[in-house]
Protein backbone atom coordinates (compact mmCIF):
# COMPACT_ATOMS: atom_id res chain seq x y z
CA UNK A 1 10.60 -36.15 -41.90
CA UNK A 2 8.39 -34.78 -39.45
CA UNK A 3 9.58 -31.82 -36.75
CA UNK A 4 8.66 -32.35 -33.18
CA UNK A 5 6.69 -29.61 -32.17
CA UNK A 6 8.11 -29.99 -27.70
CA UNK A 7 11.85 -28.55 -28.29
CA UNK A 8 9.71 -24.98 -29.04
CA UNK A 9 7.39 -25.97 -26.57
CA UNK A 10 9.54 -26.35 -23.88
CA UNK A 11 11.83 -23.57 -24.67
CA UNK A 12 14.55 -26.22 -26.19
CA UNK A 13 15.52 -24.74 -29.21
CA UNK A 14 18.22 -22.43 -29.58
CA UNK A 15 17.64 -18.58 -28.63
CA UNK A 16 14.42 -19.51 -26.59
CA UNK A 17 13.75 -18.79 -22.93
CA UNK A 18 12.29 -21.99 -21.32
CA UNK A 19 9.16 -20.39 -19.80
CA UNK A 20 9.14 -22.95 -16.21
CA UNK A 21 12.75 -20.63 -15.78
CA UNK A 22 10.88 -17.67 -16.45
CA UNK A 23 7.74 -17.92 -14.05
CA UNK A 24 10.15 -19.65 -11.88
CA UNK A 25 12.23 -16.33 -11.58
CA UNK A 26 9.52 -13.84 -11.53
CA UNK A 27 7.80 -16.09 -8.14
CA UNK A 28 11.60 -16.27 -6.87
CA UNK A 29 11.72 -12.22 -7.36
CA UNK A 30 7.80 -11.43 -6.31
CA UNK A 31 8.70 -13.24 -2.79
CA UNK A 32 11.81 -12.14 -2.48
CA UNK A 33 10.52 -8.37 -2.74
CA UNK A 34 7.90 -9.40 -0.33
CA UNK A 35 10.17 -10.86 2.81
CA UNK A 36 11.96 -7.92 2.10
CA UNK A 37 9.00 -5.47 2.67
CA UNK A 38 8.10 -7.30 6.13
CA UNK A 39 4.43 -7.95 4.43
CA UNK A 40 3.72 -4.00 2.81
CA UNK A 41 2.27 -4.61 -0.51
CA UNK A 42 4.68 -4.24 -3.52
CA UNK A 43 5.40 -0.55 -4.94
CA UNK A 44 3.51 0.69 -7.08
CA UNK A 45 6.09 1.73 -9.55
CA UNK A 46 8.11 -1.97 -9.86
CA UNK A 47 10.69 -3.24 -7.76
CA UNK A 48 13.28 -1.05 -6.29
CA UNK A 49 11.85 2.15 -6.25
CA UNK A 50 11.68 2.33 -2.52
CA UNK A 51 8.02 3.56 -2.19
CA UNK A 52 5.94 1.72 -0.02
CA UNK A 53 2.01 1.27 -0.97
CA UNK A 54 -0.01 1.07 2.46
CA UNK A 55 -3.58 -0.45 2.69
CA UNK A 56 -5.88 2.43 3.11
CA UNK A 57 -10.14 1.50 3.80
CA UNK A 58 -12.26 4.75 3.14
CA UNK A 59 -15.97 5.01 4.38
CA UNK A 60 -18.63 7.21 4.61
CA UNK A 61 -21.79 8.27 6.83
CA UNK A 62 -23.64 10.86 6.69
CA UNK A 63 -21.86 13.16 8.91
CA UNK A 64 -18.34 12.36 7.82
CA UNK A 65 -15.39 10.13 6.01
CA UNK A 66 -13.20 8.28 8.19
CA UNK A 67 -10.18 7.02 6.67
CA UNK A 68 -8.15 4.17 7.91
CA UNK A 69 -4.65 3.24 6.87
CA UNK A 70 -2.77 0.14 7.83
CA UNK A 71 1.17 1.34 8.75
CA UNK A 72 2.95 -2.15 10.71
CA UNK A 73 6.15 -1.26 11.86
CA UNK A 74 6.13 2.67 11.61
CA UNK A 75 5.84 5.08 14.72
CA UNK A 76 2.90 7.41 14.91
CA UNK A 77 6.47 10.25 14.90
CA UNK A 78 7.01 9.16 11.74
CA UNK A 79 3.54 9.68 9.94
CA UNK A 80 2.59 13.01 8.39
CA UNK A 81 -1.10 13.62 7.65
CA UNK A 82 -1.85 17.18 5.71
CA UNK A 83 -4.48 18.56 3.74
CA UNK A 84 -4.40 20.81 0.55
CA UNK A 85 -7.46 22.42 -0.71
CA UNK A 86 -9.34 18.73 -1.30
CA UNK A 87 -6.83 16.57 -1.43
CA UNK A 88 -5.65 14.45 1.60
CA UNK A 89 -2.17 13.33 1.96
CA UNK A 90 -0.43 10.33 4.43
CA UNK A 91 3.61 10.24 4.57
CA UNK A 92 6.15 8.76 6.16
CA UNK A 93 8.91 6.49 6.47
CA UNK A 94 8.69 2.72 7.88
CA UNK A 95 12.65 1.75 9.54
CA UNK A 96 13.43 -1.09 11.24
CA UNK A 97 16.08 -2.67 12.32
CA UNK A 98 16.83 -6.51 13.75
CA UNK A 99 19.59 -7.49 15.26
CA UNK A 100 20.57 -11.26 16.82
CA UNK A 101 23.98 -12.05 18.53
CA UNK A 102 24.44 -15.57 19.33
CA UNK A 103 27.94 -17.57 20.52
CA UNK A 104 29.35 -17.73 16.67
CA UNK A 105 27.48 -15.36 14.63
CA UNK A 106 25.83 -12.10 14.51
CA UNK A 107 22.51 -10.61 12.61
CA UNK A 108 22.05 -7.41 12.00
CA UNK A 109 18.79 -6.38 9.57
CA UNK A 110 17.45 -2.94 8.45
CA UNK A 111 14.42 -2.31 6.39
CA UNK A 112 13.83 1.36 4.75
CA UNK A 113 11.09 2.69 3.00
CA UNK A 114 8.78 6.24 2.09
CA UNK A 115 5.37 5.51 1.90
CA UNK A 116 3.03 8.19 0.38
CA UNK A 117 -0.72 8.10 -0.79
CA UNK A 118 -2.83 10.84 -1.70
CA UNK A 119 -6.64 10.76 -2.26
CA UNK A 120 -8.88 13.65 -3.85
CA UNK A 121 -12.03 14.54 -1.06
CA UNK A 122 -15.72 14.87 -3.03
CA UNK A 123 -16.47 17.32 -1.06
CA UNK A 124 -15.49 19.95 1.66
CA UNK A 125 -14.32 19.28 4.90
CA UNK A 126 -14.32 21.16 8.34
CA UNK A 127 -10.14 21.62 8.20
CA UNK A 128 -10.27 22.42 12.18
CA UNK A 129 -12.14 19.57 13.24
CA UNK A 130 -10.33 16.64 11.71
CA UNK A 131 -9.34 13.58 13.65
CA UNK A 132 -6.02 11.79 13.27
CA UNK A 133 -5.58 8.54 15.59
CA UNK A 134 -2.63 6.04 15.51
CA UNK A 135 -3.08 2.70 17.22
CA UNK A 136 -1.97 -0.73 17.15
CA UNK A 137 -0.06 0.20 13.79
CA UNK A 138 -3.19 1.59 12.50
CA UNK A 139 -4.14 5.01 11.08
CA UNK A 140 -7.78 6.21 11.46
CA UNK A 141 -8.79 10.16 10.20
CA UNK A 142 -11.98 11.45 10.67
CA UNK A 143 -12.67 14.30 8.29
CA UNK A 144 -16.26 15.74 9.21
CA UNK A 145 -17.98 16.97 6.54
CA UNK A 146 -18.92 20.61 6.21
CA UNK A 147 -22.59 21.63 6.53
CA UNK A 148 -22.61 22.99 2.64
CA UNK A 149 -21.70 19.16 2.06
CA UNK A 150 -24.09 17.85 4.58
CA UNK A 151 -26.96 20.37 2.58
CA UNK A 152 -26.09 18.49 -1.21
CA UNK A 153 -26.45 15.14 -0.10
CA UNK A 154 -29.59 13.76 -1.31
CA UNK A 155 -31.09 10.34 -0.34
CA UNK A 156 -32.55 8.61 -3.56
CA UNK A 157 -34.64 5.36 -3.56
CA UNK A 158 -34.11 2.80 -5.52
CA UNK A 159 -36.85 0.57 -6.57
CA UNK A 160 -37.24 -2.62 -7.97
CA UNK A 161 -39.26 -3.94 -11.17
């Protein structure tokens, strides 16, 4: 007598997961995390950790690197911006909190997280003349690059064949 091949398909048999429950759970827990984070990307560690990942855009021109960082929902007093030798570092610490009182019931929500990132410069900076701006829930720094780094970039051309 032949076996039928859908009770291990489906996650039937005995001991086996049904994998519908399983993708089911991890959507359930990957949007759950994400209300939860009032739209911050997910940390970068797994779930629960408490570290928040912000969206960071680096470009470059000749004369310097600007560096933007997206922070919705955290105060400019809550944003740390330092630099070590060649490595650039954002902090800080995104709270909110909600609250809605109506005739029969009463909301209160808080959100809490750290967010940290840290990028290695590829060259030197001028320390004293960098330029931190917060607006509209936006970071922008403006590192200007020294003039030894200015001196070692070297335009190449790129031909076709």
């Amino acid at each position: 007598m032949a076996h039928s091949l859908l009770p291990k398909l489906w996650g039937h048999e005995k001991g086996v997961a049904d994998p519908f429950t399983n993708l089911q759970r991890e959507i359930d827990r990957v949007f759950d995390q994400f209300h939860r984070q009032d739209a911050w990307p997910l940390p970068a560690s797994g779930p629960g950790n408490g570290k928040l990942v912000p969206r960071i855009n680096v470009s470059e021109t000749e004369t310097e690197i600007e560096v933007t960082a997206e922070l919705p929902g955290v105060e400019d007093k809550e944003i740390d911006v330092s630099l070590t030798d060649d490595l650039l570092s954002i902090r800080g610490e995104k709270k909110s909190e909600s609250e809605k009182q109506e005739k029969d019931y009463r909301l209160v929500e808080r959100s809490y997280g750290a967010f940290e990132r840290t990028m290695r410069l590829p060259f030197e900076v001028e320390a004293d003349k960098i330029d931190a701006t917060f607006k509209n829930g936006v970071l922008t720094v403006k590192l200007p690059k020294s003039h030894a780094a200015k001196g070692k970039t070297q335009k190449i051309s790129v031909t076709s064949q």
